[in-house]
Protein backbone atom coordinates (compact mmCIF):
# COMPACT_ATOMS: atom_id res chain seq x y z
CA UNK A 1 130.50 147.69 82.55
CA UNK A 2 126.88 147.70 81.61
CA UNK A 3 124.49 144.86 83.25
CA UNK A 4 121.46 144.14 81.13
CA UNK A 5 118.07 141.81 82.60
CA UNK A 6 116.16 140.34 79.41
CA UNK A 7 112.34 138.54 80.12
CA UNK A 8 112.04 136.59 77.76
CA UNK A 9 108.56 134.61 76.21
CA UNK A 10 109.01 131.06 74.25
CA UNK A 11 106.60 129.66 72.47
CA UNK A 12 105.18 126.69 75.08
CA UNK A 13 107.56 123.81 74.90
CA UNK A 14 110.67 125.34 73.75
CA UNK A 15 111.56 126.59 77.14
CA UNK A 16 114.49 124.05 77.28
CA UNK A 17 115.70 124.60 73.78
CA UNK A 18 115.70 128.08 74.01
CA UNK A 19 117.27 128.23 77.07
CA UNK A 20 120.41 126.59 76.27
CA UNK A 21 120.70 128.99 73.12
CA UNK A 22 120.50 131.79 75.26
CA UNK A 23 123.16 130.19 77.57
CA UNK A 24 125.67 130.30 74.40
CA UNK A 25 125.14 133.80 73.77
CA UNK A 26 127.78 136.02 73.63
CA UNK A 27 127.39 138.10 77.03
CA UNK A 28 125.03 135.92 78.69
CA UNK A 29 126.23 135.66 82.22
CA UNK A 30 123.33 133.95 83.40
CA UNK A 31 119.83 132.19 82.49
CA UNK A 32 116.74 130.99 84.09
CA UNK A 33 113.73 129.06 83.41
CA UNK A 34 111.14 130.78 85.42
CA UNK A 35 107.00 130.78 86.21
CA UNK A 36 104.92 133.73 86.05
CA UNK A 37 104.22 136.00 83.66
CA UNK A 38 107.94 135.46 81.73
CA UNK A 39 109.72 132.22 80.47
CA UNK A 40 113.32 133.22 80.84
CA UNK A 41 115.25 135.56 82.10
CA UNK A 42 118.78 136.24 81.40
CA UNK A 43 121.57 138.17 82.85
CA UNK A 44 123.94 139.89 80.47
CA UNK A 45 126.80 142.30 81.32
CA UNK A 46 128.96 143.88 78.55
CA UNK A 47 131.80 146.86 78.38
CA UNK A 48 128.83 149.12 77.34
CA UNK A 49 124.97 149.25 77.12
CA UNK A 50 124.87 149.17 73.17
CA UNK A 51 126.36 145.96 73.07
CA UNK A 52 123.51 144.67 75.18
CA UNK A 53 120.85 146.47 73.24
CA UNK A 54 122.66 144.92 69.77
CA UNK A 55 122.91 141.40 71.21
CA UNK A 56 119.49 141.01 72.27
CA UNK A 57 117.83 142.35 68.93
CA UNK A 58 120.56 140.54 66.82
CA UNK A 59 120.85 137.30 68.43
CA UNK A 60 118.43 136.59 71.51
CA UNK A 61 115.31 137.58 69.09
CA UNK A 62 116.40 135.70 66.39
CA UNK A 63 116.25 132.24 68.34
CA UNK A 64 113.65 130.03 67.28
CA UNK A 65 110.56 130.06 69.61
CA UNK A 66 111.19 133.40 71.55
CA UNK A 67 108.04 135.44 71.19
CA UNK A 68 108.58 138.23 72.70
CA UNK A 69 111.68 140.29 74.90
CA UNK A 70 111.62 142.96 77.63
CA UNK A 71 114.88 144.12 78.75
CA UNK A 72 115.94 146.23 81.82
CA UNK A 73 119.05 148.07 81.95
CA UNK A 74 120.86 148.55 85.28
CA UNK A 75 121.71 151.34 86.53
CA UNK A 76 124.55 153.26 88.52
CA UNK A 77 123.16 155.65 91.43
């Protein structure tokens, strides 16, 4: 299994609306408003990397009001 950490930037005010988009995404585990530098951040584990990579450009990007991703693969040591 492949874990995936997404930052995420909304445009201000859709913090609420974006996070419960991201909550319906498939392999979302987890999502969190946060403050700092980054809006949201999301937890998402799938059977292999590629399907994180494809989710997050295919569907988290495509949500109305995210400006911008950042996303940090786990890794295995």
């Amino acid at each position: 299994m492949a874990v995936g950490y997404v930052l995420i930037n909304v445009e201000p005010g859709l913090e609420r609306e974006v996070l419960e988009h991201i909550r319906d995404v498939e392999y979302v585990e987890d999502a969190t408003l946060l403050f700092g530098d980054h809006d949201i951040i999301a937890k998402l584990i799938a059977p292999e990397l590629g399907l994180i990579a494809s989710t997050v450009v295919s569907k988290i990007r495509q949500i109305n009001g995210v400006i911008h991703t950042k996303t940090l693969a786990g890794a295995e040591i």
